[in-house]
C-alpha atoms as a PDB file:
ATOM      1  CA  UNK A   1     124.880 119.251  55.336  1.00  0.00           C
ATOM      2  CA  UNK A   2     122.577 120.897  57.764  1.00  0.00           C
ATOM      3  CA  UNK A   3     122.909 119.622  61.292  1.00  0.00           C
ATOM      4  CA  UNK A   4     120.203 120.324  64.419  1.00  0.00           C
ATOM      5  CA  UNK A   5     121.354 119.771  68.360  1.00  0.00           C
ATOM      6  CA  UNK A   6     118.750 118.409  70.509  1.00  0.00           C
ATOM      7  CA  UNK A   7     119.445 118.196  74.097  1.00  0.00           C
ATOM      8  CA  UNK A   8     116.891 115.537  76.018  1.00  0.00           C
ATOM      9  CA  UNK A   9     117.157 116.044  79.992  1.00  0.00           C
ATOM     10  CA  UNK A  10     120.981 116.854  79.825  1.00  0.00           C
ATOM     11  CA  UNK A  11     121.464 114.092  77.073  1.00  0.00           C
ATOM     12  CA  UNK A  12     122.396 116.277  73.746  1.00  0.00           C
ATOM     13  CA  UNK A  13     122.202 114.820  70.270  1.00  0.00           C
ATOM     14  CA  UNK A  14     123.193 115.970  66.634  1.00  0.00           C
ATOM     15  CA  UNK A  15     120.419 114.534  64.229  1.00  0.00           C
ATOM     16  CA  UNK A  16     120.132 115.000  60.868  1.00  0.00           C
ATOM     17  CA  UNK A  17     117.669 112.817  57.886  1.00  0.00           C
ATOM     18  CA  UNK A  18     119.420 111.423  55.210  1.00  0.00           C
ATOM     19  CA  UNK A  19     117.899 109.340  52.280  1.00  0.00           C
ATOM     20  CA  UNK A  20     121.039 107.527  52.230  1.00  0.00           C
ATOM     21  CA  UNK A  21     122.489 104.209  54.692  1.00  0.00           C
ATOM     22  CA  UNK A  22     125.679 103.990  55.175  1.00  0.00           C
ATOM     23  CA  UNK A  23     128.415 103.834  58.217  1.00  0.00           C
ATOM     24  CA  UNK A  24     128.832 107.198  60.034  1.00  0.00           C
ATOM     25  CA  UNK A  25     131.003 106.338  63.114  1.00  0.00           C
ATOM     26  CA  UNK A  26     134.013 108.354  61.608  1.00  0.00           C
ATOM     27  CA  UNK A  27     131.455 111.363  61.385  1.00  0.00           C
ATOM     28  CA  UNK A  28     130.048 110.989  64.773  1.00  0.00           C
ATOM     29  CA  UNK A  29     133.081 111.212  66.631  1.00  0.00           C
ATOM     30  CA  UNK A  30     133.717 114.109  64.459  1.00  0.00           C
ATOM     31  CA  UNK A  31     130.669 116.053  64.666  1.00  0.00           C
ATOM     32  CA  UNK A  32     130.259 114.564  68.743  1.00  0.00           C
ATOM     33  CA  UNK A  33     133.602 115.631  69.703  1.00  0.00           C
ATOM     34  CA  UNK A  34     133.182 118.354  72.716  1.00  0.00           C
ATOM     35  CA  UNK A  35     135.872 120.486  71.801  1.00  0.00           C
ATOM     36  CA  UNK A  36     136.683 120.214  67.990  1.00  0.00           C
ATOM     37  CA  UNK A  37     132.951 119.211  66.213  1.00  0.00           C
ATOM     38  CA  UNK A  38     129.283 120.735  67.256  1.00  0.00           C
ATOM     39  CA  UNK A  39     129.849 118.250  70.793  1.00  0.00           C
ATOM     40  CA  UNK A  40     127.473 116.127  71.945  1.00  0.00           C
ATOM     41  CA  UNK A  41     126.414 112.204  73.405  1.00  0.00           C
ATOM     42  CA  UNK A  42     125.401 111.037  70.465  1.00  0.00           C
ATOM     43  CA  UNK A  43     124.696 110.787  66.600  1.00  0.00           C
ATOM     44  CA  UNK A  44     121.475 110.113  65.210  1.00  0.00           C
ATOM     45  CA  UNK A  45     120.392 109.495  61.370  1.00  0.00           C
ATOM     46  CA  UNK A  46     116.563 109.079  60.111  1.00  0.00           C
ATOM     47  CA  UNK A  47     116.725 107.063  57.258  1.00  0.00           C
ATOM     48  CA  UNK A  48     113.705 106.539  55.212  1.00  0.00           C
ATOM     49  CA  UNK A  49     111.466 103.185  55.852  1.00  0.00           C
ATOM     50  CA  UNK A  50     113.225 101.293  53.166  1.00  0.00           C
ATOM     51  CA  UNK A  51     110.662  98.114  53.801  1.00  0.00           C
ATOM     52  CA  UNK A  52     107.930  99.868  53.234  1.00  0.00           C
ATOM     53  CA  UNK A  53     106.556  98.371  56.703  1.00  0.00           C
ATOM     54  CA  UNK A  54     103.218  99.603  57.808  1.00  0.00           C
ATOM     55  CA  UNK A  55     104.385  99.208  61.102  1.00  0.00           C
ATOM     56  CA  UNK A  56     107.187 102.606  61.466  1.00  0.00           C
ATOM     57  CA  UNK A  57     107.054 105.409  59.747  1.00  0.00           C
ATOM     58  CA  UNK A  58     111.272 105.288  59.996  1.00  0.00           C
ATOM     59  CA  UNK A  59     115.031 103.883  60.771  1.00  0.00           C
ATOM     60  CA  UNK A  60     117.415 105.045  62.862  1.00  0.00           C
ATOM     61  CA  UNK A  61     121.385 105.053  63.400  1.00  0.00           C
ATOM     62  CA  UNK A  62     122.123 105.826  66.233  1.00  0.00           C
ATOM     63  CA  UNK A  63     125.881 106.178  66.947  1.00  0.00           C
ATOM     64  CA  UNK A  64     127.897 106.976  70.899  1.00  0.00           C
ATOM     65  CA  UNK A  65     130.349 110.224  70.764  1.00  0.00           C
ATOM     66  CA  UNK A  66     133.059 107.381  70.284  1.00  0.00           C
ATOM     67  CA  UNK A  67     131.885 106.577  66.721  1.00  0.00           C
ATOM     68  CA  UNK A  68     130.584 102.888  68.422  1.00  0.00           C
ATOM     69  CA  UNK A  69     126.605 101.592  67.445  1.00  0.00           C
ATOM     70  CA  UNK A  70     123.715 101.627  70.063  1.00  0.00           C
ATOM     71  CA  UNK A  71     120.880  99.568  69.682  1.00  0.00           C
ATOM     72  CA  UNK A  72     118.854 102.043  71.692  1.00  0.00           C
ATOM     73  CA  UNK A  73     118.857 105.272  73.625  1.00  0.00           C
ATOM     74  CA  UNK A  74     115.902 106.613  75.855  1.00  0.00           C
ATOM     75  CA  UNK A  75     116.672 110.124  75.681  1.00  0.00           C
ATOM     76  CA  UNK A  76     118.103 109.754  72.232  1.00  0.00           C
ATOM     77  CA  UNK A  77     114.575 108.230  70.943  1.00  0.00           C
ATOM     78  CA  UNK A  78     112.281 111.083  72.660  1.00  0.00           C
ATOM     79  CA  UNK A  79     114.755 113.734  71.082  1.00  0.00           C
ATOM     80  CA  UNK A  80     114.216 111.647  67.592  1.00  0.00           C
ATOM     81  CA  UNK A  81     110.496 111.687  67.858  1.00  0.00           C
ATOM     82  CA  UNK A  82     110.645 115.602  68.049  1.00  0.00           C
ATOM     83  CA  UNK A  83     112.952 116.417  65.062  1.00  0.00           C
ATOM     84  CA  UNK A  84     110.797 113.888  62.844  1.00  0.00           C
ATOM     85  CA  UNK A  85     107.786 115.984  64.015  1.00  0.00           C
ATOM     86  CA  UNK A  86     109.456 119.218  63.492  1.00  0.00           C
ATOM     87  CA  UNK A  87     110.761 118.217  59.819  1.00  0.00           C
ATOM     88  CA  UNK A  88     107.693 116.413  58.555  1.00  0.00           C
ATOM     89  CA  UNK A  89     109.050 113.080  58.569  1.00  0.00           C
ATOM     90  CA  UNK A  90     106.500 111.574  61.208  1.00  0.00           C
ATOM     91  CA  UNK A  91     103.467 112.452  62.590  1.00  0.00           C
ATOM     92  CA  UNK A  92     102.992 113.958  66.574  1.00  0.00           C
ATOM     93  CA  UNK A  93     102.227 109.416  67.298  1.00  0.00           C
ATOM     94  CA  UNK A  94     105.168 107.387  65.220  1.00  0.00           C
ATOM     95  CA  UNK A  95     106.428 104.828  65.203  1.00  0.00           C
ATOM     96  CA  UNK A  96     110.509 104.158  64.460  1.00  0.00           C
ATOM     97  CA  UNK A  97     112.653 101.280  63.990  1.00  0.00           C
ATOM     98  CA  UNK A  98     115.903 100.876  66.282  1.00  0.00           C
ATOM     99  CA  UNK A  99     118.117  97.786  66.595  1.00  0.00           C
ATOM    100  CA  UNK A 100     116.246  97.261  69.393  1.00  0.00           C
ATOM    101  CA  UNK A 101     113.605  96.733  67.583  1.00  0.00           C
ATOM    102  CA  UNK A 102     110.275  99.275  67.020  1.00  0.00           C
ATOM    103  CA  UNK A 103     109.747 102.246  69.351  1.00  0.00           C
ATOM    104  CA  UNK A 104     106.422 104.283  69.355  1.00  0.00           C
ATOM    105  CA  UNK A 105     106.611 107.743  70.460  1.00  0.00           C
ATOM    106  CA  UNK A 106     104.327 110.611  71.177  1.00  0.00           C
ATOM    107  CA  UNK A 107     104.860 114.549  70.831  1.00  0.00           C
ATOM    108  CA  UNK A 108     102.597 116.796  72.995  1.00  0.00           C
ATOM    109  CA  UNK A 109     102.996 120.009  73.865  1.00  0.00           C
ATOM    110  CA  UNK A 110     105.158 120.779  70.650  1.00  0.00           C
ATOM    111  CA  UNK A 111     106.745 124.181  69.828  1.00  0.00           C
ATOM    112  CA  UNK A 112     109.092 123.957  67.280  1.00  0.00           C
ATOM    113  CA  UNK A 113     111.635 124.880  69.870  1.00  0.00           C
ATOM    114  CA  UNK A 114     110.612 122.558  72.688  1.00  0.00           C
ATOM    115  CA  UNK A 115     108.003 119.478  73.472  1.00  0.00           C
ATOM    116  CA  UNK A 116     106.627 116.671  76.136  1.00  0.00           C
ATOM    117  CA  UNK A 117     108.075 114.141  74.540  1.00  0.00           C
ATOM    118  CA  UNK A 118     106.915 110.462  75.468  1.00  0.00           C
ATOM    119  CA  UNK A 119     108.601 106.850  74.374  1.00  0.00           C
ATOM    120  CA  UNK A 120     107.457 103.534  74.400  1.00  0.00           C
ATOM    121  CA  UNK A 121     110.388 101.348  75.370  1.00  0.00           C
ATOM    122  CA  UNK A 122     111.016  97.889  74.151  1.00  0.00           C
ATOM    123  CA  UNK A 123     109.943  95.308  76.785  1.00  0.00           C
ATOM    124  CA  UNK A 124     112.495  94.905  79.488  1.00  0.00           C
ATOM    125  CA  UNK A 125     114.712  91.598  80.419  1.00  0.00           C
ATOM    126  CA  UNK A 126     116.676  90.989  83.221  1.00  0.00           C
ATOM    127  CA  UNK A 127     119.843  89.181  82.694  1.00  0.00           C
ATOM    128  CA  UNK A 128     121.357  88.781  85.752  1.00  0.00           C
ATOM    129  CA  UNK A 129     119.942  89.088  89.663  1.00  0.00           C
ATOM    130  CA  UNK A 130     123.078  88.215  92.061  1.00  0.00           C
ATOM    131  CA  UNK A 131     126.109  90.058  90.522  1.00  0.00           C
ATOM    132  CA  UNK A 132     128.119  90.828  94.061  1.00  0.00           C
ATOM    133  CA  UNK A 133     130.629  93.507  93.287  1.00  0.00           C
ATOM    134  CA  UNK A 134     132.484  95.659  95.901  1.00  0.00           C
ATOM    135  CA  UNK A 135     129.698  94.366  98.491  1.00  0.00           C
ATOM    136  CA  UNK A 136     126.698  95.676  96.580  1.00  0.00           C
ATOM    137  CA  UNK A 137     124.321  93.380  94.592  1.00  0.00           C
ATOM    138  CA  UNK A 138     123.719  94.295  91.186  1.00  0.00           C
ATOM    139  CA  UNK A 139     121.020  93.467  88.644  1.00  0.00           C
ATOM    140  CA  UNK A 140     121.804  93.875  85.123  1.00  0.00           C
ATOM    141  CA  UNK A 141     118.365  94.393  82.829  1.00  0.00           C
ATOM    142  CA  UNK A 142     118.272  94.961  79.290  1.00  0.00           C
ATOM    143  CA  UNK A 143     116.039  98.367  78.321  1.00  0.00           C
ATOM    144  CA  UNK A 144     117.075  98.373  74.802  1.00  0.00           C
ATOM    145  CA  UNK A 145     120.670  98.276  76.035  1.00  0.00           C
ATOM    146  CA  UNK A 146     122.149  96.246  79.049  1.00  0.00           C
ATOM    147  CA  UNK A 147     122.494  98.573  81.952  1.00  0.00           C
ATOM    148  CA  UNK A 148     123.967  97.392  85.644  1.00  0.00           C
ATOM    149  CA  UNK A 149     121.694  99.031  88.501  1.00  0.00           C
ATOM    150  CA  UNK A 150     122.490  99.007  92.107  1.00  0.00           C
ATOM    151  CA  UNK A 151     120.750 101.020  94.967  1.00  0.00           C
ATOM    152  CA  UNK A 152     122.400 103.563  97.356  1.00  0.00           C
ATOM    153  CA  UNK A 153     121.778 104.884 100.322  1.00  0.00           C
ATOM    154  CA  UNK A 154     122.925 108.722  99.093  1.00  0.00           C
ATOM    155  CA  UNK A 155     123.051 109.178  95.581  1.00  0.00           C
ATOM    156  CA  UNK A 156     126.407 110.887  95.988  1.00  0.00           C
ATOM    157  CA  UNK A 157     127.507 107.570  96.320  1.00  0.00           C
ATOM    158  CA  UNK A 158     128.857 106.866  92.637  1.00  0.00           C
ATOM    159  CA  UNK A 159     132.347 105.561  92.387  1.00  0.00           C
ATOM    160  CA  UNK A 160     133.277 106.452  88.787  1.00  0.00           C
ATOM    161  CA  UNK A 161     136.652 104.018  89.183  1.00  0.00           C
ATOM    162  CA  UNK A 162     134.431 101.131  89.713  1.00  0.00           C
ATOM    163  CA  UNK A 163     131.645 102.405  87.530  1.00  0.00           C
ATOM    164  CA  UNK A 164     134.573 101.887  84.137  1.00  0.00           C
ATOM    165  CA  UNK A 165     135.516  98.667  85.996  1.00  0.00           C
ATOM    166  CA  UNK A 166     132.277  97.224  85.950  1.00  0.00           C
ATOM    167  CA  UNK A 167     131.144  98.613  82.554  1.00  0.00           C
ATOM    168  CA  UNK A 168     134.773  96.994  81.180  1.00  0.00           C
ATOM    169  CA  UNK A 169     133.957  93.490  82.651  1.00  0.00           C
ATOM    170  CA  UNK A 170     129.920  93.478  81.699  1.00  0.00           C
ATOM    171  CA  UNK A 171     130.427  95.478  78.661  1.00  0.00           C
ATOM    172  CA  UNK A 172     126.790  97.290  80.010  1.00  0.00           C
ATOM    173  CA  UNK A 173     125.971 100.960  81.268  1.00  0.00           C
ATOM    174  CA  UNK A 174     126.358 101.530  84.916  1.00  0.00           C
ATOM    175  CA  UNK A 175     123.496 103.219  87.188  1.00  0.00           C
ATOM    176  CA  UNK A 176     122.864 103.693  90.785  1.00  0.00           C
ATOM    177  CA  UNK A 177     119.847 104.877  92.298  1.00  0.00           C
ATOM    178  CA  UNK A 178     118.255 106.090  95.542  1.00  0.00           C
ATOM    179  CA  UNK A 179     114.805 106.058  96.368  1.00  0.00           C
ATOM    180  CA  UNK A 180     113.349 109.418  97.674  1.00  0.00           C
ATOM    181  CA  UNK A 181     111.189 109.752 100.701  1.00  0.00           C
ATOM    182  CA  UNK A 182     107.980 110.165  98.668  1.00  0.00           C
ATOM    183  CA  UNK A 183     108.703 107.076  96.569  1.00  0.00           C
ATOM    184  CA  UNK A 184     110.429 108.850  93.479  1.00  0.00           C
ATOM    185  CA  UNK A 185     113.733 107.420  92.249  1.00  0.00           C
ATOM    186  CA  UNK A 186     117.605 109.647  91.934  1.00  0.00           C
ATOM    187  CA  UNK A 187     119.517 108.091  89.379  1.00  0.00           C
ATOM    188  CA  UNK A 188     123.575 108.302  88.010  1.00  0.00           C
ATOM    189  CA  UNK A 189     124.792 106.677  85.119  1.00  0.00           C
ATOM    190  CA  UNK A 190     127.663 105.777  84.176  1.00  0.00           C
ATOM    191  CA  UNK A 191     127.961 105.424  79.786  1.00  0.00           C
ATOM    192  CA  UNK A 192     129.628 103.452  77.572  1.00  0.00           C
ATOM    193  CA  UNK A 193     130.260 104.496  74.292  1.00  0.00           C
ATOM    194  CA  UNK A 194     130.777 108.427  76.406  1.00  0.00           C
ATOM    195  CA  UNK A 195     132.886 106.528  78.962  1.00  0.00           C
ATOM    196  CA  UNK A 196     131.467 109.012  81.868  1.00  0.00           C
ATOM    197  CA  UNK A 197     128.915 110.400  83.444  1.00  0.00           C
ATOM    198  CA  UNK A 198     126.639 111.749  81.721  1.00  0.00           C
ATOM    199  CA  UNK A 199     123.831 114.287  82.888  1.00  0.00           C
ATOM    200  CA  UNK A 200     120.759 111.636  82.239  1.00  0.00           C
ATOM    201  CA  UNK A 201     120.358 107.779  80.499  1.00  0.00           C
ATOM    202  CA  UNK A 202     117.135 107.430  79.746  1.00  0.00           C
ATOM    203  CA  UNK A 203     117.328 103.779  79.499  1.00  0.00           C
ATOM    204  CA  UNK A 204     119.237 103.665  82.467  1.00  0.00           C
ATOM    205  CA  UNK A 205     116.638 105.441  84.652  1.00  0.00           C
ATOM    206  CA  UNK A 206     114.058 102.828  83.369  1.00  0.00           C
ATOM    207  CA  UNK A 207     116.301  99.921  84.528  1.00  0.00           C
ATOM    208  CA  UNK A 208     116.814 101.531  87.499  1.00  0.00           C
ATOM    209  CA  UNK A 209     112.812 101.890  88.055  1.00  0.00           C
ATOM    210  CA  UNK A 210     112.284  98.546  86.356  1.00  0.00           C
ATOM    211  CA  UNK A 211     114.673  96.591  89.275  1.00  0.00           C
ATOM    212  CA  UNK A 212     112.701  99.150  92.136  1.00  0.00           C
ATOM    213  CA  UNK A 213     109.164  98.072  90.730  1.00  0.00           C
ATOM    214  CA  UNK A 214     109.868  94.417  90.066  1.00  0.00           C
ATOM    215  CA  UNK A 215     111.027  94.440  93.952  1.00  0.00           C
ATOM    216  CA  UNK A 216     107.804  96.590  95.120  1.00  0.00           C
ATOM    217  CA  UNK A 217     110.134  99.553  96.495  1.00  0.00           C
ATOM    218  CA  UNK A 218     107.980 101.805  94.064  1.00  0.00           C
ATOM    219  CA  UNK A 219     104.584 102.116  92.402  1.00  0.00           C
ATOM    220  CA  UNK A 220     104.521 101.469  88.431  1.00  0.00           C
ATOM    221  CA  UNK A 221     104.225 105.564  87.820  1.00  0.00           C
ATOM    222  CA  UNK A 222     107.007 107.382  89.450  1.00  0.00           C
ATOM    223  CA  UNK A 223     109.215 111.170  89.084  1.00  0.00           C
ATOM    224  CA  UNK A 224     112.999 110.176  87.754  1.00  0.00           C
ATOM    225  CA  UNK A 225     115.634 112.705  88.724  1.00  0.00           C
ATOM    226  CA  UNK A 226     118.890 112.425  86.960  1.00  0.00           C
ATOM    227  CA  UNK A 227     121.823 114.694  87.152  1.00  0.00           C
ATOM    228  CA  UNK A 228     120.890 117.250  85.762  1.00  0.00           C
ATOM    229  CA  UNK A 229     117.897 118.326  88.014  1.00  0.00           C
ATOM    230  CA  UNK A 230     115.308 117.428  85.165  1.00  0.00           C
ATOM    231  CA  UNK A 231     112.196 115.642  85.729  1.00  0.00           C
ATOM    232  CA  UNK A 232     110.667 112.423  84.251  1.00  0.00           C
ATOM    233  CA  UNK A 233     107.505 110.492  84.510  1.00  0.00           C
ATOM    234  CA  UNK A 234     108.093 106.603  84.100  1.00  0.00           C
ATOM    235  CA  UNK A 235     105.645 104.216  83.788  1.00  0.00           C
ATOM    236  CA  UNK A 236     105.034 100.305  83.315  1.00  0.00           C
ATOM    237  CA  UNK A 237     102.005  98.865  81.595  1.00  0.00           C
ATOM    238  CA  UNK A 238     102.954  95.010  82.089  1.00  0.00           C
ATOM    239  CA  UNK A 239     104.998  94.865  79.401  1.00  0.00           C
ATOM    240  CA  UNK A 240     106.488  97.890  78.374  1.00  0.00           C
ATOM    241  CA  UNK A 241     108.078 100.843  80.179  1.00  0.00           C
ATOM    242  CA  UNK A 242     106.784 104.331  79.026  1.00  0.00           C
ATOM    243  CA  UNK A 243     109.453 107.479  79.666  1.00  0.00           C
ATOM    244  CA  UNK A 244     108.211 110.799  79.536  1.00  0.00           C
ATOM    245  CA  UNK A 245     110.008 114.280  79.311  1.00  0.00           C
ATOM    246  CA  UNK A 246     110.668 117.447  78.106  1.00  0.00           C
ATOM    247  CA  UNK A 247     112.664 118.095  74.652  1.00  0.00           C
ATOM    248  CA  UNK A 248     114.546 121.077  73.577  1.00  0.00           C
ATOM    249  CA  UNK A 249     115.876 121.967  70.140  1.00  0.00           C
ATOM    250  CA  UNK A 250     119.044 123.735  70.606  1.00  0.00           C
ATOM    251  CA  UNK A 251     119.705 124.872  67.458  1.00  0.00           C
ATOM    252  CA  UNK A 252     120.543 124.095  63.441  1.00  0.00           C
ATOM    253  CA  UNK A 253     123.332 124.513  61.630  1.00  0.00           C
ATOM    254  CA  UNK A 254     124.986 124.083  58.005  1.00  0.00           C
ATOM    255  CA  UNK A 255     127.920 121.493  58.623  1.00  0.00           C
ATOM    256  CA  UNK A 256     130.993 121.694  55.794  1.00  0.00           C
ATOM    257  CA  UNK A 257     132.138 117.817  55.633  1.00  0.00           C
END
């Protein structure tokens, strides 16, 4: 099978398009696995719009290094939208299904080997407003997937300990954030599914600017900086966040299963 590595601000992803639905969490912690497969966050399948729905032009599976489903994945759904482009399975504005439910997407910019990638998240819910943990008051909002988000006053501040304690308990994502001088947002994220850090969660940075904008820390088009030094442009329209960034396509590869 032939195999393509996408890496989305510091999130990477194998994708590959298959015509056929079935349960790959054996092969994604295979193919995911850092030292003995390709490595990467994630798995994610395009599977043909088996409804015939006007309204995507695809499906999704989208599976954590662990083998274990996501309903959604920011980074994960921008890196998508560029491999459909690049392969002819969607046009430059799509439209996919996730188990979060339909994502639009836009590619601009496009190379075959890199693109401004921009999503259309689904509308955002918070949960919970007064989790006290550790002294800190957390919010836990639902971007597609439940995330916990906390501010800090440096974002060297993450406590990975209590980051796996509090994903454990709330079975959600862990973020903090700190709020830059100019009104731009830093953001760490703890995964589940990766249990770690990794280098950027797009749905995590749009809770995290989702709790800042819904308190009036920050205007409703900001700069996200996640670990890995990357930049991207959020945005909220009233009901939907929009998340903006650069894509890369690693590389492609034929995979002997």
């Amino acid at each position: 099978m032939r195999l393509a590595k996408y890496s989305a601000n510091g999130n990477d992803f194998v994708i590959f398009h298959s015509d056929v639905k079935e349960d790959r969490s054996e092969l994604a912690k295979i193919v995911c696995h850092r030292q003995e497969g390709v490595g990467a966050d994630g798995l994610i399948v395009l599977l043909p719009n088996e409804k015939k729905a006007d309204e995507y032009d695809f499906e999704w599976q989208f599976y954590n290094s662990d083998g274990s489903h996501a309903d959604m994945c920011g980074n994960g759904s921008r890196a998508c939208a560029h491999y459909a482009f690049n392969n002819g399975i969607a046009p430059a504005k799509m439209r996919f299904l996730t188990g979060a439910g339909v994502i639009a997407a836009r590619v601009e910019q496009n190379t075959p080997k890199s693109a401004m990638v921009e999503s259309e998240l689904t509308p955002p819910q918070i949960l919970e407003q007064e989790i006290v943990f550790n002294g800190h008051t957390w919010w836990l909002i639902n971007t597609g997937v439940p995330h916990l988000v906390r501010y800090s006053e440096t974002i060297e501040n993450f406590d990975i300990e209590e980051a796996r304690e509090l994903r454990y308990v709330y079975n959600a994502n862990v973020n903090v954030m700190h709020i830059t001088e100019d009104g731009n947002l830093r953001v760490r994220t703890y995964e589940r599914g990766v249990e770690d850090e990794t280098l950027a969660c797009g749905t995590g940075m749009s809770a995290c600017f989702y709790r800042a904008f819904k308190e009036e820390k920050v205007q409703n088009n900001i700069e996200v900086y996640p670990t890995s030094g990357d930049t991207l442009y959020l945005g909220y329209n009233g009901k939907t966040i929009t998340f903006k960034g650069r894509v890369k396509k690693t590389f492609e590869t034929e995979w002997e299963v």
